[in-house]
PDB file of N, CA and C in Angstrom:
ATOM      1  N   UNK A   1      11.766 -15.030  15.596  1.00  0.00           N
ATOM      2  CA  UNK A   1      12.338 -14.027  16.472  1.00  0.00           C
ATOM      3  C   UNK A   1      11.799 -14.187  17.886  1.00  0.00           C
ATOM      4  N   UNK A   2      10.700 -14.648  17.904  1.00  0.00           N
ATOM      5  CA  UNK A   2      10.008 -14.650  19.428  1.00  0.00           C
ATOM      6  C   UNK A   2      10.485 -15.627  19.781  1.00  0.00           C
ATOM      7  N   UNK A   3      10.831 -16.818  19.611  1.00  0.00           N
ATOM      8  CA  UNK A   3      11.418 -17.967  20.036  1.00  0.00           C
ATOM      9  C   UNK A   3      12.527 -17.976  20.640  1.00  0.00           C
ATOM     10  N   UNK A   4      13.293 -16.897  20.159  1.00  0.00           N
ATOM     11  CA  UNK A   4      14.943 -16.798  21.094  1.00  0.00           C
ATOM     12  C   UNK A   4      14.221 -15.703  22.243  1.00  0.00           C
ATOM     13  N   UNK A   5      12.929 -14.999  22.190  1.00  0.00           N
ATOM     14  CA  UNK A   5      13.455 -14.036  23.548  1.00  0.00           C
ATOM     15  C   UNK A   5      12.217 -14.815  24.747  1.00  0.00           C
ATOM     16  N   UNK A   6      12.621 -14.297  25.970  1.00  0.00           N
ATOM     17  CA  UNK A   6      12.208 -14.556  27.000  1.00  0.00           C
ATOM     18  C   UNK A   6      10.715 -14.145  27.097  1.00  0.00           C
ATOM     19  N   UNK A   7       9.975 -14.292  27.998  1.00  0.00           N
ATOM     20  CA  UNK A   7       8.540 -13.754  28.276  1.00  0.00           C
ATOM     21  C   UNK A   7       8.833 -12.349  28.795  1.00  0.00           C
ATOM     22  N   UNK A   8       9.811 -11.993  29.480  1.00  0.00           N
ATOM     23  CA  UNK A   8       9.705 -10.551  30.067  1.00  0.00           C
ATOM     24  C   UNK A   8      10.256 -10.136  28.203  1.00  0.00           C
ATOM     25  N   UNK A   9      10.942 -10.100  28.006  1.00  0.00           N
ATOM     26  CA  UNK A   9      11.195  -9.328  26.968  1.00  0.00           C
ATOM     27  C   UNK A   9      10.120  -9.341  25.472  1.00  0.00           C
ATOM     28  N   UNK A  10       9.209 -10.069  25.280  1.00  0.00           N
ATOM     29  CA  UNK A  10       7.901  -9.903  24.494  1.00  0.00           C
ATOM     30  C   UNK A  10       7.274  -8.816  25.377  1.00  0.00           C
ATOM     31  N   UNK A  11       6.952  -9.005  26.634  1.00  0.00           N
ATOM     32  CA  UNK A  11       6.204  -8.196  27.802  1.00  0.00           C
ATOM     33  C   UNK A  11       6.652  -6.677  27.049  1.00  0.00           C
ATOM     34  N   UNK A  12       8.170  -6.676  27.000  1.00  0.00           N
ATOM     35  CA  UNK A  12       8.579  -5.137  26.891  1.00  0.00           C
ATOM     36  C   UNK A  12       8.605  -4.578  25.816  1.00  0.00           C
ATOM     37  N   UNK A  13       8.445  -5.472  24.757  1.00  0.00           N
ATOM     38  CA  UNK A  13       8.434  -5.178  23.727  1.00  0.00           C
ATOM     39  C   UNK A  13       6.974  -4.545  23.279  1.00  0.00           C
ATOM     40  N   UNK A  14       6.101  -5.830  23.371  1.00  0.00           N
ATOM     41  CA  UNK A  14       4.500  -5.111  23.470  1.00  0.00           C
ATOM     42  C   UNK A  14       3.885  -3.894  24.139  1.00  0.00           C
ATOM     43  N   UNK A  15       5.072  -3.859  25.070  1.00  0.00           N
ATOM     44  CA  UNK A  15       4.702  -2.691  25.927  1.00  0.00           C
ATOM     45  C   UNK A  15       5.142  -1.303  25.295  1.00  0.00           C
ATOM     46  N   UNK A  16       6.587  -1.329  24.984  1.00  0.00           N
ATOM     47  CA  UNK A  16       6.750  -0.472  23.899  1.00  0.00           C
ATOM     48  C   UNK A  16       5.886   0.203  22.677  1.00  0.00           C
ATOM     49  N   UNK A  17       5.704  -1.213  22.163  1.00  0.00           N
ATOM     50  CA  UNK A  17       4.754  -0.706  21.077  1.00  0.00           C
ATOM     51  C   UNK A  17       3.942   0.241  21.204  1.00  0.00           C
ATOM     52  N   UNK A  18       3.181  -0.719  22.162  1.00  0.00           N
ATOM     53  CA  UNK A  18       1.509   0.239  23.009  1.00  0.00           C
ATOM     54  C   UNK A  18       1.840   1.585  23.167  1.00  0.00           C
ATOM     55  N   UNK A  19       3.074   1.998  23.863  1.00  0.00           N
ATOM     56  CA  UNK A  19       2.992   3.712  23.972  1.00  0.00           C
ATOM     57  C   UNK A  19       3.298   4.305  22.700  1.00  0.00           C
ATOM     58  N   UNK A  20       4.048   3.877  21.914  1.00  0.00           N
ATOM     59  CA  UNK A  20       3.878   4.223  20.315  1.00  0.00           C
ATOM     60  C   UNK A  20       2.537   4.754  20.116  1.00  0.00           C
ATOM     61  N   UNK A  21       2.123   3.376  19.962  1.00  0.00           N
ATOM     62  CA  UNK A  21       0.476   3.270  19.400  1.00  0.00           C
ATOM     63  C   UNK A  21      -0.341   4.566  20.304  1.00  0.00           C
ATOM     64  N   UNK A  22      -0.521   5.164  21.594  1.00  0.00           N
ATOM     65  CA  UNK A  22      -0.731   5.790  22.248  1.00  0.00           C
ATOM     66  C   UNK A  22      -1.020   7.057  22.128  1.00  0.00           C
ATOM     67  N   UNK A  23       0.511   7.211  21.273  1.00  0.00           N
ATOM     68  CA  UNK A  23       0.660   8.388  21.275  1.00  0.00           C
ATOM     69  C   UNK A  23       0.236   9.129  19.382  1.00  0.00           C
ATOM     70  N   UNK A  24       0.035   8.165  19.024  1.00  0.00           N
ATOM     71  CA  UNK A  24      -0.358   8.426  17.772  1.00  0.00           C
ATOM     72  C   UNK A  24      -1.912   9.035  17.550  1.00  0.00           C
ATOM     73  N   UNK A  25      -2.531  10.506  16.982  1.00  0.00           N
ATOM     74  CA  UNK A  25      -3.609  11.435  16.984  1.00  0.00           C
ATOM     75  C   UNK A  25      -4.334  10.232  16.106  1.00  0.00           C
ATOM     76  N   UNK A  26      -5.813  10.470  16.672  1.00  0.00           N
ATOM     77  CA  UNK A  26      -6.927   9.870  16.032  1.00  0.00           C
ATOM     78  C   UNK A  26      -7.383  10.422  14.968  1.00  0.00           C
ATOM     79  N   UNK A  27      -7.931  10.317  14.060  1.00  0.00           N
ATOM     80  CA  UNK A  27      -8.977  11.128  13.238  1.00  0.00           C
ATOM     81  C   UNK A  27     -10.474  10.432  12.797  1.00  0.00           C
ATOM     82  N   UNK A  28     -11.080  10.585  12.687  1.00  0.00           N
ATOM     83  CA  UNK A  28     -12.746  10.051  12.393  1.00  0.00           C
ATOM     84  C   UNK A  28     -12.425   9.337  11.399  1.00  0.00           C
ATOM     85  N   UNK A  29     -13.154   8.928  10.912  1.00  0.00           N
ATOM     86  CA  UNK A  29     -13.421   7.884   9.568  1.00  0.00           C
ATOM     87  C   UNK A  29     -13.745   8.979   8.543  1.00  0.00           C
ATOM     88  N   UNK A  30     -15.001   9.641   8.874  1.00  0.00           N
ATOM     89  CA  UNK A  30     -15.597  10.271   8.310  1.00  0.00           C
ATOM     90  C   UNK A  30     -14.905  11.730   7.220  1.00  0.00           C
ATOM     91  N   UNK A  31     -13.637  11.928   8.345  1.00  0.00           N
ATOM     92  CA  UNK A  31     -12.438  12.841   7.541  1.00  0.00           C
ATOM     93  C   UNK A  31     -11.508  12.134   6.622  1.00  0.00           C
ATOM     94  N   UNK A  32     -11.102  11.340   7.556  1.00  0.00           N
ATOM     95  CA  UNK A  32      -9.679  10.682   6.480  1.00  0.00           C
ATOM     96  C   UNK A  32     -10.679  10.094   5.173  1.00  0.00           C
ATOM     97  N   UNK A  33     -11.799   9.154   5.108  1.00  0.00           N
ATOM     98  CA  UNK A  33     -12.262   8.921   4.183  1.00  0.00           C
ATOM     99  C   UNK A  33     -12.337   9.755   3.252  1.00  0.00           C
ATOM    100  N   UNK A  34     -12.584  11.088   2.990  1.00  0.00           N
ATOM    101  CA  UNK A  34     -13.165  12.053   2.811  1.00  0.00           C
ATOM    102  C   UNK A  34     -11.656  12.752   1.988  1.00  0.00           C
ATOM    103  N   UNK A  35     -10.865  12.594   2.748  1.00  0.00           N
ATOM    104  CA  UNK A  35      -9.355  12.818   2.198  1.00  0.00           C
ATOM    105  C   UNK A  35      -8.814  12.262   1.395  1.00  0.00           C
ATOM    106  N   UNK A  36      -9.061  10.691   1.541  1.00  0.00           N
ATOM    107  CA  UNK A  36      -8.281   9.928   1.029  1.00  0.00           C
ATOM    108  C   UNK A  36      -8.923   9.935  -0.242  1.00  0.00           C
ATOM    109  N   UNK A  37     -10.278   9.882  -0.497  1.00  0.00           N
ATOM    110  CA  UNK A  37     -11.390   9.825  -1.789  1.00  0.00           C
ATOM    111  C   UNK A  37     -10.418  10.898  -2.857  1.00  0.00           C
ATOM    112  N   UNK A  38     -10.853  12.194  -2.029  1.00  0.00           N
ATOM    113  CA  UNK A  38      -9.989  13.346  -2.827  1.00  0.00           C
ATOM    114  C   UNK A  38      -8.330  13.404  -3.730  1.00  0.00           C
ATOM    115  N   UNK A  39      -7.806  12.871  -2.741  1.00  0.00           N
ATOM    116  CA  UNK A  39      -6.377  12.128  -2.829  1.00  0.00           C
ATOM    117  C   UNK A  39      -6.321  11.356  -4.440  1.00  0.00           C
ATOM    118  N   UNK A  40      -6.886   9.941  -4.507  1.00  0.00           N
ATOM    119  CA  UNK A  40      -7.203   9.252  -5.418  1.00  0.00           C
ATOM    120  C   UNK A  40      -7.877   9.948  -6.599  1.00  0.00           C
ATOM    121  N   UNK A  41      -8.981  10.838  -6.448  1.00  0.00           N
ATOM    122  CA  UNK A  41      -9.328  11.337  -7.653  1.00  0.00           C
ATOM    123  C   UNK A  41      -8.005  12.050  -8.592  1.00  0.00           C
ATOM    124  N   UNK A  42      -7.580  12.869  -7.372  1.00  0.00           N
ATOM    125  CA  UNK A  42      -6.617  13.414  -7.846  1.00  0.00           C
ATOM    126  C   UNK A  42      -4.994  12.632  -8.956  1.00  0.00           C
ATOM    127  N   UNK A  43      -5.242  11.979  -8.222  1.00  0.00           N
ATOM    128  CA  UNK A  43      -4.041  11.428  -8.976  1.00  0.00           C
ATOM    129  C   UNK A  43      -4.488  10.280  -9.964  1.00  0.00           C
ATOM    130  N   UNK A  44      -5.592  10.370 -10.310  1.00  0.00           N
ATOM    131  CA  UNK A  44      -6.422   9.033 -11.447  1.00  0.00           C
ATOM    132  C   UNK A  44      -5.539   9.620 -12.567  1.00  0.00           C
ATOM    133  N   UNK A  45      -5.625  10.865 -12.905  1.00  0.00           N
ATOM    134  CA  UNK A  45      -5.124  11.517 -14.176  1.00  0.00           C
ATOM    135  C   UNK A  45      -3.441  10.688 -14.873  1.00  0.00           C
ATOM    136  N   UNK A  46      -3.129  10.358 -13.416  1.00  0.00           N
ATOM    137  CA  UNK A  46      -1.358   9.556 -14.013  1.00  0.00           C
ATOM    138  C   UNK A  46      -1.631   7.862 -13.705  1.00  0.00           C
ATOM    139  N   UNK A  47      -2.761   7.176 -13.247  1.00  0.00           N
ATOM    140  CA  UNK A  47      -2.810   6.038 -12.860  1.00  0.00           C
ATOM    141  C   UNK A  47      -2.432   4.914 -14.612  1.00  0.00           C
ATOM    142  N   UNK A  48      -1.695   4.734 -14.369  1.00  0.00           N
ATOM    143  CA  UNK A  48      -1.545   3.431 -15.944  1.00  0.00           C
ATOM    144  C   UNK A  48      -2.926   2.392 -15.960  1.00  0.00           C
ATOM    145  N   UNK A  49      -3.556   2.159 -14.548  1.00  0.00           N
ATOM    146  CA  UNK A  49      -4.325   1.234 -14.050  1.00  0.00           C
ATOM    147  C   UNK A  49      -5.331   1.668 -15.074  1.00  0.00           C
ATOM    148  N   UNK A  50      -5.728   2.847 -14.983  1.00  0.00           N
ATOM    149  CA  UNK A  50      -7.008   3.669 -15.089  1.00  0.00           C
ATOM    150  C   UNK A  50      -7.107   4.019 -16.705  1.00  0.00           C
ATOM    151  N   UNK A  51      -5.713   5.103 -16.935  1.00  0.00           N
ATOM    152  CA  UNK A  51      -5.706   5.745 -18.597  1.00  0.00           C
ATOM    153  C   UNK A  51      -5.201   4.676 -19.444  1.00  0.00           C
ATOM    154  N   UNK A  52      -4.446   3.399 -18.899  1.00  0.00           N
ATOM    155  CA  UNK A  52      -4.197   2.589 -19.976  1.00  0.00           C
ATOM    156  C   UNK A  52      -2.586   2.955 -20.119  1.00  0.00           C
ATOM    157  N   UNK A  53      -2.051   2.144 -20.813  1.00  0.00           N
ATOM    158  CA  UNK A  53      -0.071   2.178 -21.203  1.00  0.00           C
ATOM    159  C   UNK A  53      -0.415   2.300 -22.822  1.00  0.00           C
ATOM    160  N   UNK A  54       0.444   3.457 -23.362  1.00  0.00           N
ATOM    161  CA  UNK A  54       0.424   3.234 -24.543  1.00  0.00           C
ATOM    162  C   UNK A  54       0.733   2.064 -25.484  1.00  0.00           C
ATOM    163  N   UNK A  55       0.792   1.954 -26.480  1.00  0.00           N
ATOM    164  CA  UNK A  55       0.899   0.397 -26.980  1.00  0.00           C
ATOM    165  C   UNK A  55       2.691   0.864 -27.453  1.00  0.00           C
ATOM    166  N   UNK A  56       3.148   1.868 -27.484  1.00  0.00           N
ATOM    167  CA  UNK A  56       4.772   2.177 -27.681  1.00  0.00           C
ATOM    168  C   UNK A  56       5.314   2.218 -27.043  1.00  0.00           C
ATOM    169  N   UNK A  57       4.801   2.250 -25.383  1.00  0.00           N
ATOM    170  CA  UNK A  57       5.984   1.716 -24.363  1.00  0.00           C
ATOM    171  C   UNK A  57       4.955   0.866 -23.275  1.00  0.00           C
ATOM    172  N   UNK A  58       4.635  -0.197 -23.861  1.00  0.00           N
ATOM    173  CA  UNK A  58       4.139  -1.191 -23.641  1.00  0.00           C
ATOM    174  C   UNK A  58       4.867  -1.910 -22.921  1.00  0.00           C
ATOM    175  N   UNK A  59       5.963  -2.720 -22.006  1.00  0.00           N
ATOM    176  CA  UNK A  59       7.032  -3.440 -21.950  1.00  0.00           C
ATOM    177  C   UNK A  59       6.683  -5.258 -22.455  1.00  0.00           C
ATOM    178  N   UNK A  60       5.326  -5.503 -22.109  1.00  0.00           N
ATOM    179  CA  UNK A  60       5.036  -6.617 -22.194  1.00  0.00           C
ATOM    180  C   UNK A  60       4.327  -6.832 -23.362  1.00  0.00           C
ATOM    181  N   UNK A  61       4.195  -6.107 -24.112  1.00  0.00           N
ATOM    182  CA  UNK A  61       3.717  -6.163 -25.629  1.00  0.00           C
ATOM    183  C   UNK A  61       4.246  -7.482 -26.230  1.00  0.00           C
ATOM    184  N   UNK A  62       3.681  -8.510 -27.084  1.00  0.00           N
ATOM    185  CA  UNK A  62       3.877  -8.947 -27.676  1.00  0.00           C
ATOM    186  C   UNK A  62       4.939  -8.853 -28.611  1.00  0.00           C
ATOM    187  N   UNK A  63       6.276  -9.073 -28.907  1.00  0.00           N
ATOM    188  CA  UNK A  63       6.757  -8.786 -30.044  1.00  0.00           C
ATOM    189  C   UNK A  63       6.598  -9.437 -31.626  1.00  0.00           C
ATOM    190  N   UNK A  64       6.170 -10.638 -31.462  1.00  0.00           N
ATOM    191  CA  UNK A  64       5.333 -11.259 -32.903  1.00  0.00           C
ATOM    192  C   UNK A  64       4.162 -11.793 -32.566  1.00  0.00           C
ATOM    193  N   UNK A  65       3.803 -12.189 -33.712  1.00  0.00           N
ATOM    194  CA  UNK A  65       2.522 -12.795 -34.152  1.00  0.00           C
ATOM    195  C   UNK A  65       3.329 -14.505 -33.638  1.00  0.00           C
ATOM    196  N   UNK A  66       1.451 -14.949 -33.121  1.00  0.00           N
ATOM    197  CA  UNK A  66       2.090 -16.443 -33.074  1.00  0.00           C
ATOM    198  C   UNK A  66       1.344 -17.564 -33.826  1.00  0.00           C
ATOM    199  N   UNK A  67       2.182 -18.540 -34.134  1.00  0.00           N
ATOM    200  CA  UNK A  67       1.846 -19.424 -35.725  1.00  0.00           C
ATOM    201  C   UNK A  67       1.620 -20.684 -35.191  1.00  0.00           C
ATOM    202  N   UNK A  68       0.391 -21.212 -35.633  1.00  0.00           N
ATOM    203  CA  UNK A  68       0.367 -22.207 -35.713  1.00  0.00           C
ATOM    204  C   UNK A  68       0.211 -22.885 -36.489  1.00  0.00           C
ATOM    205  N   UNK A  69       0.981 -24.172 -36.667  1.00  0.00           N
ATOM    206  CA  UNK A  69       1.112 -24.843 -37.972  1.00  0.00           C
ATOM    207  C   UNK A  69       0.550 -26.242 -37.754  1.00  0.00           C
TER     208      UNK A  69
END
């Protein structure tokens, strides 16, 4: 995409961005961390990652045994 446009038009584009970026509120580390921790606990209770997939709706379950002869 950068290859078809000109140098002024990257210029305006980046420039764009930047007041985006600008205008977007800060918050500490120290909060959002603090949020986000909470966030995650919260929702561990439905994570498949975490409680595991039952073995009855398994999708990738094995369907046989495998033989070697």
């Amino acid at each position: 995409m950068a290859r078809d446009m000109s140098d002024k038009e990257i210029l305006k584009m980046e420039l764009e961005q930047l007041q985006k970026e600008v205008k977007n509120t800060r918050e500490p580390v120290s909060k959002t961390a603090k949020e986000i921790c909470e966030w995650v606990e919260a929702q561990s209770a439905e994570d498949p990652l975490i409680k595991g997939v039952p073995e009855d709706k398994n999708p990738f379950k094995e369907k046989g045994g495998c033989i070697i002869t």
